[in-house]
N, C-alpha and C. Protein backbone atom coordinates (compact mmCIF):
# COMPACT_ATOMS: atom_id res chain seq x y z
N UNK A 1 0.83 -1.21 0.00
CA UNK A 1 0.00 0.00 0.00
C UNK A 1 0.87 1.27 0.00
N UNK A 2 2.12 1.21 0.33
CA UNK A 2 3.28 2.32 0.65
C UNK A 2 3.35 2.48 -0.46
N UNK A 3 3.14 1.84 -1.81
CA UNK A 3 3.60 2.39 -3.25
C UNK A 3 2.44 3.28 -4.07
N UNK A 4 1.70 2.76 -3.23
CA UNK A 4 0.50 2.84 -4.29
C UNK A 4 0.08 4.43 -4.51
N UNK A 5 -0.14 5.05 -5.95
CA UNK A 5 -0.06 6.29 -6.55
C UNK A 5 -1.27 6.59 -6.82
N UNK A 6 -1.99 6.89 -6.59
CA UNK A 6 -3.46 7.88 -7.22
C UNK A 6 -3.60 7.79 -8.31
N UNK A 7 -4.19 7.43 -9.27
CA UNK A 7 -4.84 7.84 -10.73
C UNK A 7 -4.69 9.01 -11.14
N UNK A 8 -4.92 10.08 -10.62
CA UNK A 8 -4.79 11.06 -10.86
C UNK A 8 -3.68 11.75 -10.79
N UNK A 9 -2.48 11.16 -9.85
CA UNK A 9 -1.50 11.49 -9.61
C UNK A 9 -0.16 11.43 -10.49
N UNK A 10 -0.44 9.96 -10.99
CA UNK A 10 0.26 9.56 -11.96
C UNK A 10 -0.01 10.52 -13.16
N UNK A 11 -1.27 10.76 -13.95
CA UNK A 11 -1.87 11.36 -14.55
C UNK A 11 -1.09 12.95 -14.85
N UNK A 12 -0.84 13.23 -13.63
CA UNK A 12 -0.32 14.81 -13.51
C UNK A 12 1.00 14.49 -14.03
N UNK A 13 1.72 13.85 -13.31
CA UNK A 13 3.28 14.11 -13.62
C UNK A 13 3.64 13.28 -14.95
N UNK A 14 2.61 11.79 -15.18
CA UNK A 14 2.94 11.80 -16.91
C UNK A 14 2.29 12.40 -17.88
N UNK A 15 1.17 13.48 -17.68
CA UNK A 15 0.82 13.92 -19.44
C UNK A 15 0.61 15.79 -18.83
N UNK A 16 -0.25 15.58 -17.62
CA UNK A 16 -0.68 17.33 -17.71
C UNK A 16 -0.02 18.28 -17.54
N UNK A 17 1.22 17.78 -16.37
CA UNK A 17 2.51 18.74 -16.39
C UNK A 17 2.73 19.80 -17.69
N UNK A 18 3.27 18.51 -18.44
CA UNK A 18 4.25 18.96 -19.65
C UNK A 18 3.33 19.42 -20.65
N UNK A 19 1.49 19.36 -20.80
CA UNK A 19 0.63 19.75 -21.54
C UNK A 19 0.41 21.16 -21.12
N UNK A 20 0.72 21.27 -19.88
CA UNK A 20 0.74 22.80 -18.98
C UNK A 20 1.56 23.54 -19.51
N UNK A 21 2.73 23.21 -19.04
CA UNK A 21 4.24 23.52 -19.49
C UNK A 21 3.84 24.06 -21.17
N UNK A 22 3.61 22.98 -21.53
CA UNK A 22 3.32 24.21 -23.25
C UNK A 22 2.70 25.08 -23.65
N UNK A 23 1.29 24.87 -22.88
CA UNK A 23 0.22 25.45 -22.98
C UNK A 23 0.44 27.11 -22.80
N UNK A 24 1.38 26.93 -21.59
CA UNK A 24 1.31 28.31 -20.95
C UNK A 24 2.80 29.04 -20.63
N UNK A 25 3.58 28.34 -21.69
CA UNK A 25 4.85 28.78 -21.91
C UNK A 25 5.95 28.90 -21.00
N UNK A 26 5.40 27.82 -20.06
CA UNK A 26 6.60 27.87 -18.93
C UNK A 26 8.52 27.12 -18.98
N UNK A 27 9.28 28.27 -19.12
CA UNK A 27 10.81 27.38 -19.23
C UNK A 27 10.81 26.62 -18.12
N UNK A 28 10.62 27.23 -16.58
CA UNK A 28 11.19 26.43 -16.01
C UNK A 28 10.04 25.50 -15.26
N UNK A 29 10.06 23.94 -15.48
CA UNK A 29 9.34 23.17 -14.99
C UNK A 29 8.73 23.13 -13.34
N UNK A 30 9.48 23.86 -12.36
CA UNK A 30 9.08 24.19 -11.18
C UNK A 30 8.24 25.24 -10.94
N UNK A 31 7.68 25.87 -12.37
CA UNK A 31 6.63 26.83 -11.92
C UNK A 31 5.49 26.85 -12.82
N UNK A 32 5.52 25.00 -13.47
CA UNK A 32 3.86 24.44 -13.71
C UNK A 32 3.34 24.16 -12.75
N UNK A 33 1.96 24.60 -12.60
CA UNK A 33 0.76 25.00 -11.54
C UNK A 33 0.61 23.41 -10.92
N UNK A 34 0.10 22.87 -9.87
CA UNK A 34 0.47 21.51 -9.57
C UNK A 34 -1.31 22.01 -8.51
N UNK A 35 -1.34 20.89 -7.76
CA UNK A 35 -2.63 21.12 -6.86
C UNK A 35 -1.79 20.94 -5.51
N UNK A 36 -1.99 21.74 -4.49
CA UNK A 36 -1.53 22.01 -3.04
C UNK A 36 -2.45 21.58 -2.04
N UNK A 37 -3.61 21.73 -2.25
CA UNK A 37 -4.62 21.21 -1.24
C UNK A 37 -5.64 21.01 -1.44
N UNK A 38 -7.13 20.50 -0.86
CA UNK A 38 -8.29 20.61 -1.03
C UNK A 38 -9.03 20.94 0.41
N UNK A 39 -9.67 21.71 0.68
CA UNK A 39 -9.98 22.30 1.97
C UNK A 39 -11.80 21.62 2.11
N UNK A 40 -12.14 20.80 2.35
CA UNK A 40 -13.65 20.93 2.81
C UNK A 40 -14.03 21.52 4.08
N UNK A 41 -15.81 22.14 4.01
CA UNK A 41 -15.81 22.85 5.08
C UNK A 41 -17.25 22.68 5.04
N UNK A 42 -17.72 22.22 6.49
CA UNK A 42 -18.94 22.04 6.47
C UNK A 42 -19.64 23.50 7.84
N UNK A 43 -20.66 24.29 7.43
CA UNK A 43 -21.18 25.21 9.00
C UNK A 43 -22.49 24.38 9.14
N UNK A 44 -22.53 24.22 10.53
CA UNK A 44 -23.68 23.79 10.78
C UNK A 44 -24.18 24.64 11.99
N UNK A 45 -25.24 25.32 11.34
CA UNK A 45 -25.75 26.98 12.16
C UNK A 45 -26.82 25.72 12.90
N UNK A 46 -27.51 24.55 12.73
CA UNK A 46 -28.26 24.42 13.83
C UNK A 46 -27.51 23.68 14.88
N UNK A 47 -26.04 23.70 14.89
CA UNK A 47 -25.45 23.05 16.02
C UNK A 47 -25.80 23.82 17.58
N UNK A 48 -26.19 25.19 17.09
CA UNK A 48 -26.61 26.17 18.70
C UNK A 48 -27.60 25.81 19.09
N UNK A 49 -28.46 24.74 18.15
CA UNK A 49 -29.98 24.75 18.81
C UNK A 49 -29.92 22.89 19.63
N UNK A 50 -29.18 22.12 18.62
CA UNK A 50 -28.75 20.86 18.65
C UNK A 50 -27.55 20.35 18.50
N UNK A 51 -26.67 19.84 19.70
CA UNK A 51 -25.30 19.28 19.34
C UNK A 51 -25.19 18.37 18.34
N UNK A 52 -26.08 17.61 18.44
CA UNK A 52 -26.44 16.07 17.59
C UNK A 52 -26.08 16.55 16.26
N UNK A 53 -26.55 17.52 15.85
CA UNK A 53 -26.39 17.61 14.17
C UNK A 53 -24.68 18.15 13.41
N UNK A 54 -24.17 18.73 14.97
CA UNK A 54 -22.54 19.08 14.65
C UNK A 54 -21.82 17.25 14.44
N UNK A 55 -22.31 16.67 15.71
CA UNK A 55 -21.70 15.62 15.43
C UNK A 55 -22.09 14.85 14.33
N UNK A 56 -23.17 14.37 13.37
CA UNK A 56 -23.53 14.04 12.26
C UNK A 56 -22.69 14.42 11.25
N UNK A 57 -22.60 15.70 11.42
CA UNK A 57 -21.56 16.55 10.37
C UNK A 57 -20.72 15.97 10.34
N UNK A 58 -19.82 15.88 11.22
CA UNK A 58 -18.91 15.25 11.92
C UNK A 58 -18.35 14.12 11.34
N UNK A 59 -19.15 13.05 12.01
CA UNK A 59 -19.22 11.81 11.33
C UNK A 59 -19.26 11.45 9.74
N UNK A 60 -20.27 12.53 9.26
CA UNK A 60 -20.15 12.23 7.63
C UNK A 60 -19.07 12.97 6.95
N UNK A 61 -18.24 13.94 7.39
CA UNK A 61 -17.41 14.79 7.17
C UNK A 61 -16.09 13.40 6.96
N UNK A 62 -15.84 12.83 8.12
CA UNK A 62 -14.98 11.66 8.55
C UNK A 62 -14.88 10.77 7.13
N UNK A 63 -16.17 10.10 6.77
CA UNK A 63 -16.07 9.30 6.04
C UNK A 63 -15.85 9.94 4.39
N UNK A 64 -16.34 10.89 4.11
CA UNK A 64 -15.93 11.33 2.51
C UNK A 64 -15.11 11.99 2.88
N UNK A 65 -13.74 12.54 4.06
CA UNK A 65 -11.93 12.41 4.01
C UNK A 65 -11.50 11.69 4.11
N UNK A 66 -11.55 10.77 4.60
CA UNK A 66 -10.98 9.39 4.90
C UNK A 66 -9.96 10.04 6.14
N UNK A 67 -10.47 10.55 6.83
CA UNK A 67 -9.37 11.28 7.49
C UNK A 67 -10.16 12.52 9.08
N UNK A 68 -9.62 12.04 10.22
CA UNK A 68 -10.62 13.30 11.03
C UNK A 68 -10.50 14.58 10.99
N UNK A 69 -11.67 15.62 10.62
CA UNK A 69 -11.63 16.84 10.47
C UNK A 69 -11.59 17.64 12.14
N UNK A 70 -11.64 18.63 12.12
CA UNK A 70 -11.49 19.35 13.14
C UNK A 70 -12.73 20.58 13.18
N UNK A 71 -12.99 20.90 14.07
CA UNK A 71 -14.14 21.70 14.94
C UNK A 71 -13.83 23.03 14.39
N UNK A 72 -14.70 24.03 13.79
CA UNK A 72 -14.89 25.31 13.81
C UNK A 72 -15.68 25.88 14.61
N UNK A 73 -14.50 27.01 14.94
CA UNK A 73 -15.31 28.09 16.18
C UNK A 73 -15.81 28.76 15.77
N UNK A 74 -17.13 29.48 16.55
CA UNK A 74 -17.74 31.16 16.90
C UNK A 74 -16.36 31.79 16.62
N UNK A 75 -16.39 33.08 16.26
CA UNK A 75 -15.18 33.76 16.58
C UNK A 75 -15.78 35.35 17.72
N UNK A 76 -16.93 35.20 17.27
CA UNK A 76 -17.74 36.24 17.86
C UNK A 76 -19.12 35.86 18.44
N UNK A 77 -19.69 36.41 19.71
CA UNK A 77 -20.83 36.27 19.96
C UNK A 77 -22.09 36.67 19.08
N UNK A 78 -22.91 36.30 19.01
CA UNK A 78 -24.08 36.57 18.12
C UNK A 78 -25.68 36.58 19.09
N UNK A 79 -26.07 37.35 19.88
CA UNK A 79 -26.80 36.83 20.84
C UNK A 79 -28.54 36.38 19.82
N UNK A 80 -28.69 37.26 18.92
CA UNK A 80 -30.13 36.41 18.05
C UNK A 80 -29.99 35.32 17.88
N UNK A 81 -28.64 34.63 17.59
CA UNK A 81 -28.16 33.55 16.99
C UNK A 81 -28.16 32.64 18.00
N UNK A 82 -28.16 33.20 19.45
CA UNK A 82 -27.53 31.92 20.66
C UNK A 82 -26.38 31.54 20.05
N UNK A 83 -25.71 32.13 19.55
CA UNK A 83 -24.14 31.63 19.50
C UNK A 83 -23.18 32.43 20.42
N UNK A 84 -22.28 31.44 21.17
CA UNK A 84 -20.96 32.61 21.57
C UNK A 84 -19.84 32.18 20.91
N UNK A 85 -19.16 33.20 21.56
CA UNK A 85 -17.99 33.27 21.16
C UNK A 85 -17.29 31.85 21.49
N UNK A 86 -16.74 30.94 20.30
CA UNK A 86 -15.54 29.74 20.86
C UNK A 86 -16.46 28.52 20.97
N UNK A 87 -18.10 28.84 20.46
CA UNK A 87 -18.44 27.78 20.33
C UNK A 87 -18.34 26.49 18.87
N UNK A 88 -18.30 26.02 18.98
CA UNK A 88 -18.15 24.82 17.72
C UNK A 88 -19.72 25.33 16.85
N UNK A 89 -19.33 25.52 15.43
CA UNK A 89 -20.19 25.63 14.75
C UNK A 89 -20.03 24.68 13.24
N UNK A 90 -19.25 24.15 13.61
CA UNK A 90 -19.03 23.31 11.89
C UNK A 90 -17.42 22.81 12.34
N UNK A 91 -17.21 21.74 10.65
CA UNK A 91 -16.01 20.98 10.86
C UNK A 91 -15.43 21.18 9.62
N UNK A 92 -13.83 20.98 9.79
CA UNK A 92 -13.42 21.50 8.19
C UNK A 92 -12.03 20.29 8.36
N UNK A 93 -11.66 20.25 7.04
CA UNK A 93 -10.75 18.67 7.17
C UNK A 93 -9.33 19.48 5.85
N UNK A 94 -8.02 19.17 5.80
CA UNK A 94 -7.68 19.39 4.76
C UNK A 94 -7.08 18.68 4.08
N UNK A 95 -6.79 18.36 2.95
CA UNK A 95 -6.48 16.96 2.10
C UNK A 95 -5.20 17.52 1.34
N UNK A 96 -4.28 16.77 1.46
CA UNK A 96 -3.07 16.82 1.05
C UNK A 96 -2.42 15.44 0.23
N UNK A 97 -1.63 15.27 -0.44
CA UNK A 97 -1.16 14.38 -0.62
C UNK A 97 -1.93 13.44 -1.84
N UNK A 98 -1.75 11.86 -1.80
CA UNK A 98 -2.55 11.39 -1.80
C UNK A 98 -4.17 11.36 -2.08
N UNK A 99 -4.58 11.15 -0.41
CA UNK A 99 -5.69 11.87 -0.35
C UNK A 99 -6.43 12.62 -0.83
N UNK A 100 -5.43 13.52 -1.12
CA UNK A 100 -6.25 14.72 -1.85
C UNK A 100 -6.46 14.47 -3.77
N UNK A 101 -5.23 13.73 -4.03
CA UNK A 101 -5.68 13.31 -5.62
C UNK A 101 -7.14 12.20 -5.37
N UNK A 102 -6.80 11.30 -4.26
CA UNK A 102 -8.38 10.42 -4.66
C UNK A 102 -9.38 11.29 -4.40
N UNK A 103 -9.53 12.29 -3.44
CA UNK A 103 -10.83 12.53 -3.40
C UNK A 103 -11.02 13.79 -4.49
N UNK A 104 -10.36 13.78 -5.29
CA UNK A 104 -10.37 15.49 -6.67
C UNK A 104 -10.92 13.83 -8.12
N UNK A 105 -10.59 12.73 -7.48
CA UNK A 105 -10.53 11.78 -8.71
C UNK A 105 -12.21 11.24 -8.47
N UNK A 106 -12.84 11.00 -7.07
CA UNK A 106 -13.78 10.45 -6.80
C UNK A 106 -15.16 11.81 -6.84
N UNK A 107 -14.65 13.15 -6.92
CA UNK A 107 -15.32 14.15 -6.72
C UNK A 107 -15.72 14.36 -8.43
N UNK A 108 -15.18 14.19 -9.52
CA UNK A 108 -14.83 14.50 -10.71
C UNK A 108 -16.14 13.29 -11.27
N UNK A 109 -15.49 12.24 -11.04
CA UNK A 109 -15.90 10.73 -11.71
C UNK A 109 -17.20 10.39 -10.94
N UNK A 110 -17.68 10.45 -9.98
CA UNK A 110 -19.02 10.07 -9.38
C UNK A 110 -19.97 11.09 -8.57
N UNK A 111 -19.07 12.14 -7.80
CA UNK A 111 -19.92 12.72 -7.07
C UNK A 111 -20.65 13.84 -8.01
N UNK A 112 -20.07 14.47 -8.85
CA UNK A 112 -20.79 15.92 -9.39
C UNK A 112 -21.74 15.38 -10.64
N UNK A 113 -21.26 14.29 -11.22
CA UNK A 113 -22.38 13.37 -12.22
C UNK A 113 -23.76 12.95 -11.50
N UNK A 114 -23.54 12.69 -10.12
CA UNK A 114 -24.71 12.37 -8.66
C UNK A 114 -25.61 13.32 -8.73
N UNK A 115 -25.13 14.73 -9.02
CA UNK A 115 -26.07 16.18 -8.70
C UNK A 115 -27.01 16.42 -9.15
N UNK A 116 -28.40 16.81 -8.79
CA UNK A 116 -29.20 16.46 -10.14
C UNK A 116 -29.19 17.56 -10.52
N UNK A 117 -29.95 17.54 -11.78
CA UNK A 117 -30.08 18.71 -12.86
C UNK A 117 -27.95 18.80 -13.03
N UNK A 118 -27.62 18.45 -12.87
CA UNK A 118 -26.43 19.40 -13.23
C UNK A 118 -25.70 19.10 -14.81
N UNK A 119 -25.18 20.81 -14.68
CA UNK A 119 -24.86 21.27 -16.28
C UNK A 119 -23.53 21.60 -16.01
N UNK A 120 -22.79 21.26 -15.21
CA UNK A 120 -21.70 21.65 -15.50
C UNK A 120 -21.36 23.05 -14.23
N UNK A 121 -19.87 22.59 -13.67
CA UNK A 121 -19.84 23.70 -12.41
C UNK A 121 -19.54 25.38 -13.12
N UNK A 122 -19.11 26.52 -12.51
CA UNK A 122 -18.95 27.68 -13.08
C UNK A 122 -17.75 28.13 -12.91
N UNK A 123 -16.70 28.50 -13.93
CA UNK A 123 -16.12 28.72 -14.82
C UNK A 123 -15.35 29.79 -13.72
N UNK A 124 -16.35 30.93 -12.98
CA UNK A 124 -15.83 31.88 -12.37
C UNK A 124 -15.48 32.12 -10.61
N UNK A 125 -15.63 30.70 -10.54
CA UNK A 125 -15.29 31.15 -8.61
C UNK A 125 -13.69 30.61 -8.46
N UNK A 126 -12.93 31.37 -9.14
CA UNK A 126 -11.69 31.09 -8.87
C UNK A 126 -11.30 32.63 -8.08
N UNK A 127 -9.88 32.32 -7.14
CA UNK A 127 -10.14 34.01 -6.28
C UNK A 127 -8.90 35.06 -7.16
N UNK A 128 -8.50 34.63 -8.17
CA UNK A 128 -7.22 35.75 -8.67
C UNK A 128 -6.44 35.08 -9.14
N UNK A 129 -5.79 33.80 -8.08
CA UNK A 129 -4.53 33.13 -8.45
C UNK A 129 -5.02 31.49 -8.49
N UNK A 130 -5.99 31.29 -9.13
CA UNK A 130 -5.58 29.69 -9.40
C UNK A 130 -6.01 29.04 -7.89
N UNK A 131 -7.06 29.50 -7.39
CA UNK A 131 -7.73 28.43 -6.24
C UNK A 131 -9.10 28.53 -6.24
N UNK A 132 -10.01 27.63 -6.72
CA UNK A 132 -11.34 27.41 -6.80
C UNK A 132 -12.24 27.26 -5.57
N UNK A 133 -13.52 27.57 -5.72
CA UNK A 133 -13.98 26.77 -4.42
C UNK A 133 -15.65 26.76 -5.08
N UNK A 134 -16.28 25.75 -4.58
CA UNK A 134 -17.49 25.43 -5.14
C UNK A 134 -18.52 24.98 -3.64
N UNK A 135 -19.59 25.23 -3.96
CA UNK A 135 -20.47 24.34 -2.86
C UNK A 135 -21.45 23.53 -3.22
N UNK A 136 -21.67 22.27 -2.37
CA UNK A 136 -22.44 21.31 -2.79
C UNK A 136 -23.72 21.56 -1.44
N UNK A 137 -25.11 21.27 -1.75
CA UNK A 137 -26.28 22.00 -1.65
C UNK A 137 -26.14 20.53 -0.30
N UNK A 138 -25.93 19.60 -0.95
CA UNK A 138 -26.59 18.42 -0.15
C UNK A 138 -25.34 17.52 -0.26
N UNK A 139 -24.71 16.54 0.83
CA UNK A 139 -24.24 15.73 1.04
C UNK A 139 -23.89 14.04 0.60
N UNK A 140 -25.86 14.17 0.37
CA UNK A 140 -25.59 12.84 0.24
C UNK A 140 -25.31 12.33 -1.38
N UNK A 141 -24.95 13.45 -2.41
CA UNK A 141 -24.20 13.01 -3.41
C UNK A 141 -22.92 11.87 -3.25
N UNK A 142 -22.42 11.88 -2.04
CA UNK A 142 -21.21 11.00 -1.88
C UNK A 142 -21.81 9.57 -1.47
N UNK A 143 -21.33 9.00 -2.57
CA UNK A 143 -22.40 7.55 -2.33
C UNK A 143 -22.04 6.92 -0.77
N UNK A 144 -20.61 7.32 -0.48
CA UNK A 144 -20.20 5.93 0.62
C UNK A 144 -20.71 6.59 1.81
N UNK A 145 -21.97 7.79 2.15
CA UNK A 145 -22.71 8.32 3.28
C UNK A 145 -23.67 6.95 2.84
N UNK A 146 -24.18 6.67 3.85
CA UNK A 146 -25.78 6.21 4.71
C UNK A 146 -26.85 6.91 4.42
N UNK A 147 -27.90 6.69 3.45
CA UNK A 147 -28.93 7.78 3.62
C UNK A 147 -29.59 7.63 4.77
N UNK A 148 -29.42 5.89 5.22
CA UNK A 148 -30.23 5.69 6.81
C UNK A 148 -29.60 6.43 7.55
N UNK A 149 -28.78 6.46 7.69
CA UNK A 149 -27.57 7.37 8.64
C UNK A 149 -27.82 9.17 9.00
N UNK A 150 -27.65 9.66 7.67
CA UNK A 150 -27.57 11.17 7.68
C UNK A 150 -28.75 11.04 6.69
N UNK A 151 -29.63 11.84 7.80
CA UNK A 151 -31.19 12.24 7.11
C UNK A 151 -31.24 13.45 7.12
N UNK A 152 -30.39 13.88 8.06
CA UNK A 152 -30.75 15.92 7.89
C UNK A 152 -30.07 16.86 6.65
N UNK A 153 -30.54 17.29 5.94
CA UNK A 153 -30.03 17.87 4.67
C UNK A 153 -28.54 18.73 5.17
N UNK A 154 -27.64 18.83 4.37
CA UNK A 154 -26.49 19.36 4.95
C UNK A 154 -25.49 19.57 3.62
N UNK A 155 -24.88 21.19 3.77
CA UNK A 155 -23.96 21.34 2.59
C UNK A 155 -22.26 21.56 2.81
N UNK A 156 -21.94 21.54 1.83
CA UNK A 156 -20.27 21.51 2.03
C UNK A 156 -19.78 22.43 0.92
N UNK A 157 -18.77 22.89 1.44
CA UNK A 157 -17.71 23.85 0.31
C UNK A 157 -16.83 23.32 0.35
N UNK A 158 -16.07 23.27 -0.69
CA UNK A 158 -15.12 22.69 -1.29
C UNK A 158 -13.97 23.43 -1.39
N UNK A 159 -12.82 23.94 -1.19
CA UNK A 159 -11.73 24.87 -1.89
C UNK A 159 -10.68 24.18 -2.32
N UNK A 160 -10.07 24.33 -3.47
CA UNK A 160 -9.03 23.60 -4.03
C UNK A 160 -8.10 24.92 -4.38
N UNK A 161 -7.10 24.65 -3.66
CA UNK A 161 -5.97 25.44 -3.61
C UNK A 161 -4.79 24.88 -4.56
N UNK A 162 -4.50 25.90 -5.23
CA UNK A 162 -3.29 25.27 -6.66
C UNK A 162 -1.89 26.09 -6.47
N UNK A 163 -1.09 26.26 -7.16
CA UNK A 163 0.14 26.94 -7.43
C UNK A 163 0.07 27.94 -8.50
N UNK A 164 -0.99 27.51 -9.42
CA UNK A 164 -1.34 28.90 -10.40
C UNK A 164 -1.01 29.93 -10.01
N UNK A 165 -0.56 30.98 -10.94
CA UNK A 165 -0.01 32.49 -10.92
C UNK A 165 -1.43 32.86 -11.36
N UNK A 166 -2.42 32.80 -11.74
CA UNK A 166 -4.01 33.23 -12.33
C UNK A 166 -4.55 32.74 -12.59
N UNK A 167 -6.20 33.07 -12.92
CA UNK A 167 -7.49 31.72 -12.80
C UNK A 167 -7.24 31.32 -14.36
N UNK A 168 -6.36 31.74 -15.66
CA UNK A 168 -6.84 30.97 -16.14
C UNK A 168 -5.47 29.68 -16.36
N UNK A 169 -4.87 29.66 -15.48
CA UNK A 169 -3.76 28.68 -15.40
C UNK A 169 -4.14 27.42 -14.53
N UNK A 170 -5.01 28.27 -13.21
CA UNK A 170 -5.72 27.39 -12.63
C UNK A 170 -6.75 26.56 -13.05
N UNK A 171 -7.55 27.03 -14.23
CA UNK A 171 -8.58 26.68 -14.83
C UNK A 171 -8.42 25.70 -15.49
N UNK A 172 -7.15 25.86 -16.39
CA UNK A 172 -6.77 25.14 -17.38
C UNK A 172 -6.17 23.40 -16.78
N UNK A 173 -5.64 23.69 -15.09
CA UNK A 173 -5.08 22.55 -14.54
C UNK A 173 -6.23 21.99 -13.78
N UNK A 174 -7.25 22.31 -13.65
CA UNK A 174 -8.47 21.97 -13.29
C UNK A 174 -9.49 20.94 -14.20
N UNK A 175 -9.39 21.79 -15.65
CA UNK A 175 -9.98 21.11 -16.30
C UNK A 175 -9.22 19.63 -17.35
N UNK A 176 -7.74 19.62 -17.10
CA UNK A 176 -7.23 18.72 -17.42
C UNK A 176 -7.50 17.34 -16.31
N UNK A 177 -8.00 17.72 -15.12
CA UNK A 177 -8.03 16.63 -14.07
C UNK A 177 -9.54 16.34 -14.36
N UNK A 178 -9.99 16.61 -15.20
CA UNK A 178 -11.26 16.27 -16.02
C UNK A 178 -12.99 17.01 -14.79
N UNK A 179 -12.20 18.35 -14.53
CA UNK A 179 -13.05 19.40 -14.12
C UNK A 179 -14.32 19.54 -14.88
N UNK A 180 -15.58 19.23 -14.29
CA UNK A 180 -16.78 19.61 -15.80
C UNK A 180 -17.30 21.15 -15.44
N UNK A 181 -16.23 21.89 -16.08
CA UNK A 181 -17.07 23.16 -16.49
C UNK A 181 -17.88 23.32 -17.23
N UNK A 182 -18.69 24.54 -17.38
CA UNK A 182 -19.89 24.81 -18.21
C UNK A 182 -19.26 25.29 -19.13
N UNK A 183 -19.84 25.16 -20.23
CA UNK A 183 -19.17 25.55 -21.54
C UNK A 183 -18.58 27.42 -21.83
N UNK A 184 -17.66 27.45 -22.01
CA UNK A 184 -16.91 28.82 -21.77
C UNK A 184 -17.77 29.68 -23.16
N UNK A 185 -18.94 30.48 -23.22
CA UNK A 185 -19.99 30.81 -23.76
C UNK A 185 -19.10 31.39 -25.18
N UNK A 186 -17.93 32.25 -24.99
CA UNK A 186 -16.85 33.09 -25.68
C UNK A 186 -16.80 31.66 -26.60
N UNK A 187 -15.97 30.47 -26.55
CA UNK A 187 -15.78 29.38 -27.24
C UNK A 187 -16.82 28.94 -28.12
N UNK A 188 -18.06 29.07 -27.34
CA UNK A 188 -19.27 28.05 -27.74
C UNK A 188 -19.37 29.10 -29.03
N UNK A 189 -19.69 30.64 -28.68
CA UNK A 189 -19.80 31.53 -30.24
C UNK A 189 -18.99 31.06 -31.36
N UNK A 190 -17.35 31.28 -30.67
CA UNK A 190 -16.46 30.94 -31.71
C UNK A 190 -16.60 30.05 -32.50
N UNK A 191 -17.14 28.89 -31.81
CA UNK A 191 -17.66 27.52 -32.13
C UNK A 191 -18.80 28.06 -33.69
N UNK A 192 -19.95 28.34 -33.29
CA UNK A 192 -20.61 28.56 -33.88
C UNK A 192 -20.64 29.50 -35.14
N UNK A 193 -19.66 30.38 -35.03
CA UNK A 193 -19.51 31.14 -36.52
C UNK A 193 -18.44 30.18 -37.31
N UNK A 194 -17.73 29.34 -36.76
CA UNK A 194 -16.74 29.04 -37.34
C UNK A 194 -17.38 27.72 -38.12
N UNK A 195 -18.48 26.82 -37.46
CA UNK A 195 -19.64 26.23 -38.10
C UNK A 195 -20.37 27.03 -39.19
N UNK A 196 -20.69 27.84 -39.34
CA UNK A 196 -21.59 28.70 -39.96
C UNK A 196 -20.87 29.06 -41.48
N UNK A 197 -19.52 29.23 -41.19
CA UNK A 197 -18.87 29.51 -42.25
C UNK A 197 -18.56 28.59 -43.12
N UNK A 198 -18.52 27.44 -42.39
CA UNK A 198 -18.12 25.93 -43.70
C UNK A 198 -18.83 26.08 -44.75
């Protein structure tokens, strides 16, 4: 198991690297965009009314990292809210390594195909330099949850942190890890006059 490489991992350092590397004119190979982390983050605002549902979080948080997340605080009192200050309001986990290629490989290939209605994620929540972040409405897209288990509806954000110098370097190493963006509308025209003209 000490050898064993990610799909996706392998993937990077034999074809997308060096497809990067051309793409975006880089000489020196230490400053193609690579993936650094994946941050999940779950708030659970009815944890002030019910502990039970932080720990649920909790628990289902556990099983789609493969790994234990850690407790987010209040940072401030909120008295409408019954929140104070330093209380636990959600859990956030961060994926490195490994880890972090299976779950960018299992997030790609089963979970966002799970979503219904979905057309494809958006193109624009990258923050400047090449780190995305998306949110999922409901949980139980991740098949290996319990629906007997976790019955209370519950969402998660996602952030994927890269090495990109800008979103569209990030974009581009995103969508080589077989990212389903929505069709980049600018392309789809191009597309279409360039049809039109045959």
């Amino acid at each position: 198991m000490a050898d064993y490489v990610p799909r996706l991992q392998t993937m990077y350092q034999n074809e997308i690297r060096a497809a990067l590397q051309e793409k975006h004119g880089l000489k020196n190979p230490m400053t193609v965009p690579r993936l650094e982390k994946i941050t999940l983050n779950m708030g659970v605002g009815s944890a002030t009314q019910d502990k039970k549902n932080l720990e649920t979080a909790y628990a289902a948080m556990t099983e789609i990292a493969g790994q234990k997340p850690v407790f987010t605080k209040a940072r401030k009192s909120i008295a409408n809210f019954r929140l104070r200050e330093g209380m636990s309001i959600g859990c956030m986990v961060t994926l490195r390594g490994a880890r972090m290629y299976e779950f960018l490989d299992r997030l790609v290939a089963v979970v966002l195909p799970r979503v219904r209605d979905f057309r494809g994620i958006s193109r624009k929540a990258f923050d400047g330099r090449g780190n995305y972040s998306m949110g999922l409405s409901e949980i139980m897209v991740f098949p290996e949850l319990n629906p007997d288990k976790f019955t209370k509806p519950q969402g998660l954000n996602i952030t994927i942190n890269t090495t990109a110098h800008n979103n569209d370097q990030g974009r581009d190493l995103l969508e080589m890890f077989g990212m389903p963006f929505r069709e980049d509308p600018k392309k789809a025209a191009e597309a279409a006059e360039a049809a039109a003209a045959v």
